[in-house]
N, C-alpha and C. Protein backbone atom coordinates (compact mmCIF):
# COMPACT_ATOMS: atom_id res chain seq x y z
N UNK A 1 107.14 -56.91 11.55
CA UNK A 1 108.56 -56.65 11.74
C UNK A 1 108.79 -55.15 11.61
N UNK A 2 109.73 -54.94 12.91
CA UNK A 2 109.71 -53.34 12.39
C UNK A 2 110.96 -53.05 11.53
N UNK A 3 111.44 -51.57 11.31
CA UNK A 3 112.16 -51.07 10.52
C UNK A 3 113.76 -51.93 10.94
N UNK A 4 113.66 -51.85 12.77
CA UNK A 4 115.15 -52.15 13.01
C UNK A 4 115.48 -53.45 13.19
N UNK A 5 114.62 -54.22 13.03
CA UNK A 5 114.47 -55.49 12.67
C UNK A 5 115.11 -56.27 11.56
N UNK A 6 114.76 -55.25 10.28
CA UNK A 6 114.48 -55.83 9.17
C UNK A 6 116.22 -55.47 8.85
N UNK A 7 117.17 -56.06 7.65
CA UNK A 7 118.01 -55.70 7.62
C UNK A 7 118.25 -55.21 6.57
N UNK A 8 119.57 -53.85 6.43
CA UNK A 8 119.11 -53.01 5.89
C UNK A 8 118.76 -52.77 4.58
N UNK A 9 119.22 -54.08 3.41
CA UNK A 9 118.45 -54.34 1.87
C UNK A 9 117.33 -54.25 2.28
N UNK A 10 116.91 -55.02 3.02
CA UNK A 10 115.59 -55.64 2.87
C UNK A 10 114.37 -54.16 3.48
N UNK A 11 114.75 -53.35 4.17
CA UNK A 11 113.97 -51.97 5.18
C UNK A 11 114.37 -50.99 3.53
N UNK A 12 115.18 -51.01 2.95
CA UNK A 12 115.73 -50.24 2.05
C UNK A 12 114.74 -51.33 0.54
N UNK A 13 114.42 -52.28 0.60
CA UNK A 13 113.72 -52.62 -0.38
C UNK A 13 111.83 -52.16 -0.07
N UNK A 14 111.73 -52.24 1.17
CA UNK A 14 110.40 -52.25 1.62
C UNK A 14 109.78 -50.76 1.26
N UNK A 15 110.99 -49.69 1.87
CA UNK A 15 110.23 -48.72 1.82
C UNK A 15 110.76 -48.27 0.11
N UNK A 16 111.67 -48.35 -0.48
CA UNK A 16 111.11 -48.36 -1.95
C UNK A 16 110.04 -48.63 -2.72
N UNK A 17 109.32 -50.11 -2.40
CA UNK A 17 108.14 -50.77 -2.55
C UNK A 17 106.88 -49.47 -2.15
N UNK A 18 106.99 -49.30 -1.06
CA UNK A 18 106.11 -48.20 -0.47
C UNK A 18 106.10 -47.16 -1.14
N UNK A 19 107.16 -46.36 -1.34
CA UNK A 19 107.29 -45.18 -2.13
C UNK A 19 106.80 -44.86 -3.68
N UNK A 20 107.44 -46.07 -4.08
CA UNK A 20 106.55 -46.61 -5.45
C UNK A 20 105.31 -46.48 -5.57
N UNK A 21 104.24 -47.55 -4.69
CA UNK A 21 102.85 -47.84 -4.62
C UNK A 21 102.46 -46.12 -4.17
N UNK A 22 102.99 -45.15 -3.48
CA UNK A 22 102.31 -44.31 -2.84
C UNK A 22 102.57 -43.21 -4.01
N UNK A 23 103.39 -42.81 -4.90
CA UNK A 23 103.86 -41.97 -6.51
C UNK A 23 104.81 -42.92 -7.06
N UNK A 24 103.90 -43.70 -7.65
CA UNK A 24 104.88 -44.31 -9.38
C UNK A 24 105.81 -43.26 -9.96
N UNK A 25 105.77 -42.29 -9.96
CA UNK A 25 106.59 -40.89 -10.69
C UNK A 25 107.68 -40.67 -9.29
N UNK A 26 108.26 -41.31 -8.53
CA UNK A 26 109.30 -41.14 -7.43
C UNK A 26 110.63 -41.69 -8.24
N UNK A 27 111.45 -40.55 -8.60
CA UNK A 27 112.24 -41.12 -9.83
C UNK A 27 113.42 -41.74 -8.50
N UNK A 28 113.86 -40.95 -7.55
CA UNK A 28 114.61 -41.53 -6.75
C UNK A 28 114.48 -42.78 -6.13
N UNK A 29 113.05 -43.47 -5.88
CA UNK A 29 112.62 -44.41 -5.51
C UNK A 29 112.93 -45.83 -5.98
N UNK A 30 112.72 -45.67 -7.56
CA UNK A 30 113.21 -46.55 -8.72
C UNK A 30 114.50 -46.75 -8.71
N UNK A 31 115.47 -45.73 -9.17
CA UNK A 31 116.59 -45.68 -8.71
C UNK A 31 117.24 -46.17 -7.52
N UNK A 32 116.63 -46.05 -6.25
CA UNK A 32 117.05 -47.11 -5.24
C UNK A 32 116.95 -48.66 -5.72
N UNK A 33 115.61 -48.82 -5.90
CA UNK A 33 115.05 -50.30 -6.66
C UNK A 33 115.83 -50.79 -8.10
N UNK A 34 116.08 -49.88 -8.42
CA UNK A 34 117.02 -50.88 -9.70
C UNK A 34 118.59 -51.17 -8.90
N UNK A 35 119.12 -50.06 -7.78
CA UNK A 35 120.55 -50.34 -7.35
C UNK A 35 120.43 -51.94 -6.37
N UNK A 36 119.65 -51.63 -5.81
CA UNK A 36 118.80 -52.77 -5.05
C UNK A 36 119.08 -54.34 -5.95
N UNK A 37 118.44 -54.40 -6.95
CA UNK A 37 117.95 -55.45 -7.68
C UNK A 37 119.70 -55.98 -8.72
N UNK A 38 119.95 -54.45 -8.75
CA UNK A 38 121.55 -54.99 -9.42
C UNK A 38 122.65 -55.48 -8.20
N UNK A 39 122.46 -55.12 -7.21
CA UNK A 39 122.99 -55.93 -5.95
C UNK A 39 122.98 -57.27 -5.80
N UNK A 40 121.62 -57.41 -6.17
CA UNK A 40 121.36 -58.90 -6.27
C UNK A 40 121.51 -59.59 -7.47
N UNK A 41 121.91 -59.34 -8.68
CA UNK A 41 122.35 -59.44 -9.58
C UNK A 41 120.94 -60.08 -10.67
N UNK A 42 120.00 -59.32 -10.04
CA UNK A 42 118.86 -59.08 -11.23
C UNK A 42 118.82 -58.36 -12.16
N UNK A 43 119.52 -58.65 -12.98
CA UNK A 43 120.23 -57.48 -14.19
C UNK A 43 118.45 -57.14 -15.18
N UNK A 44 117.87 -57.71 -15.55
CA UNK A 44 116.65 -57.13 -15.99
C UNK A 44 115.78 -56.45 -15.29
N UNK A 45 115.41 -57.08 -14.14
CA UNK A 45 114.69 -55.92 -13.37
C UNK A 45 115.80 -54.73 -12.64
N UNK A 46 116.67 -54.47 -12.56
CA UNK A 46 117.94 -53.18 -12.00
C UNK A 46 117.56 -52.74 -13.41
N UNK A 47 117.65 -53.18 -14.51
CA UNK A 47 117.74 -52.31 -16.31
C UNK A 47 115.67 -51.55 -16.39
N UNK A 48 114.85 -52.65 -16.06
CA UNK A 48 113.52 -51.83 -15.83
C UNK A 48 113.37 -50.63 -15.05
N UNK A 49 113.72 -51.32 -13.68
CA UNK A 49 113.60 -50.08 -12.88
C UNK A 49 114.47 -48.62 -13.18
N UNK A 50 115.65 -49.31 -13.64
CA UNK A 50 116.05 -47.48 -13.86
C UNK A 50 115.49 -46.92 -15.08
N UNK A 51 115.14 -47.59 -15.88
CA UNK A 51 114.29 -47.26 -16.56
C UNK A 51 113.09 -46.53 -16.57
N UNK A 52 112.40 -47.11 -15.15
CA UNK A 52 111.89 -46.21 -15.29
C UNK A 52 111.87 -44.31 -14.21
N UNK A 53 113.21 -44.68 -13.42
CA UNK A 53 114.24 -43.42 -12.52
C UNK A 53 113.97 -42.42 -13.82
N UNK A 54 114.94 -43.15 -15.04
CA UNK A 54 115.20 -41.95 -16.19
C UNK A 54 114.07 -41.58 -17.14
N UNK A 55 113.00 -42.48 -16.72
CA UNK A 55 111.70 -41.65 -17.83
C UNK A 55 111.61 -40.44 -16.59
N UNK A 56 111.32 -40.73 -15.45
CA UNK A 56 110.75 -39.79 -14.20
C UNK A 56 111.47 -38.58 -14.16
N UNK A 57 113.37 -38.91 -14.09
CA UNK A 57 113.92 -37.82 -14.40
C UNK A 57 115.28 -38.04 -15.14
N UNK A 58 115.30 -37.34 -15.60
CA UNK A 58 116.48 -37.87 -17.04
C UNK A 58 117.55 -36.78 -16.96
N UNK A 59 117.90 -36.50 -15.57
CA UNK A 59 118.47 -35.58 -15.75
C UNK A 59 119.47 -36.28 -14.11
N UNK A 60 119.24 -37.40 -13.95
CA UNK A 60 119.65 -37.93 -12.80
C UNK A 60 120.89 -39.19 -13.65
N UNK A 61 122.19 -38.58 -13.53
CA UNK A 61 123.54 -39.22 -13.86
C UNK A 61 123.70 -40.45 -13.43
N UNK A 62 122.94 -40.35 -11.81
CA UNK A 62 123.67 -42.00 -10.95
C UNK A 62 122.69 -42.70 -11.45
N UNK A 63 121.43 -42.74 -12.10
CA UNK A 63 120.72 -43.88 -12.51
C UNK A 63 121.11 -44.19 -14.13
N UNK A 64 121.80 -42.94 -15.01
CA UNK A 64 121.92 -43.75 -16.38
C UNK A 64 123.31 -44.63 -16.04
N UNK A 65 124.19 -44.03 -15.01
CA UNK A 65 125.31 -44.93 -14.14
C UNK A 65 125.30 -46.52 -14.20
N UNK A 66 123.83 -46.16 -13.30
CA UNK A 66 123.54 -47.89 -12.56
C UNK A 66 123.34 -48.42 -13.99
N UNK A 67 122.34 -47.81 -14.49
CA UNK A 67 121.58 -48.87 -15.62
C UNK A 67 122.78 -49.61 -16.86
N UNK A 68 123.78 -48.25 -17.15
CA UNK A 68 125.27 -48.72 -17.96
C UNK A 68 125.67 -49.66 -17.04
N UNK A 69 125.92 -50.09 -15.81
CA UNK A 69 126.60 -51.15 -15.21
C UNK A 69 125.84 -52.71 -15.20
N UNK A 70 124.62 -52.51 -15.33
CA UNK A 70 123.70 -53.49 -15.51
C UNK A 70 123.44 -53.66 -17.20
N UNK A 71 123.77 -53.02 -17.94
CA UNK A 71 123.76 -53.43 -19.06
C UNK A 71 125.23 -54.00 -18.99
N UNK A 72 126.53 -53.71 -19.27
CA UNK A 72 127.34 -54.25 -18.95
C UNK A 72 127.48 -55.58 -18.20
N UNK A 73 127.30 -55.92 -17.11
CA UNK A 73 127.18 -57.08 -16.34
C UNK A 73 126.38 -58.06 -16.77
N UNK A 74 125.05 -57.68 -17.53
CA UNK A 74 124.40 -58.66 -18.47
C UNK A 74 124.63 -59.01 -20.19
N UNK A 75 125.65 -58.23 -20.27
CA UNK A 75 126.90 -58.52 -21.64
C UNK A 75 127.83 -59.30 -20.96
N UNK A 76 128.31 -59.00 -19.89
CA UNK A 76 129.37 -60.13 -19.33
C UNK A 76 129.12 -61.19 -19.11
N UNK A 77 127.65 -61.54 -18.32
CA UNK A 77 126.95 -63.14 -18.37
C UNK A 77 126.89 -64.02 -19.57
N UNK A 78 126.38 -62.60 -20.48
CA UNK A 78 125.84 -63.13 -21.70
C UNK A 78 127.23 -64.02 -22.64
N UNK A 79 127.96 -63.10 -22.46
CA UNK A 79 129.49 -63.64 -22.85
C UNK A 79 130.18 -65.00 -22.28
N UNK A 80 129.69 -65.29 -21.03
CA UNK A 80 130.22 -66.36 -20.22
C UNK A 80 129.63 -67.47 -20.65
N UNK A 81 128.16 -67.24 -20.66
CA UNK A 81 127.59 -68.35 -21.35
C UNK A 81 128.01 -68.82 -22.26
N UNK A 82 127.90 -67.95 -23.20
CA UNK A 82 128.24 -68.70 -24.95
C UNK A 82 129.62 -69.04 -24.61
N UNK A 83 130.70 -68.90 -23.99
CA UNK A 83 132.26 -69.53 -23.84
C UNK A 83 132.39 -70.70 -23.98
């Protein structure tokens, strides 16, 4: 499947995947992949991955952003449940 095929989470998940496997240290890469994964409302893996954006660079605002909104949103589940 090519790029214009694929739609655009999914071309936007792939080549994250890629970017990753090709420098683990791609802090922007992660950062796509945790916004990615909190889209889908994978609140632990969106909280890993930026995790690991801000070991790579910790000086990048929109990933301690994402990761506060995914901590948040998995306090809000967490809250719904126990109701």
């Amino acid at each position: 499947m090519s790029w214009l095929d694929a739609a655009p989470e999914e071309a936007a998940w792939a080549d994250c995947c890629r970017a990753i496997e090709l420098d683990p240290t791609q802090a922007l890469a992660w950062r796509t992949r945790g916004s990615i994964l909190l889209d889908r409302r994978d609140l632990s893996g969106a909280i890993h991955a930026l995790d690991q954006a801000i070991e790579h660079d910790d000086q990048d605002a929109d990933s301690f952003f994402l990761r506060g909104l995914a901590f948040l949103n998995q306090h809000v589940v967490a809250r719904a449940a126990n109701a």
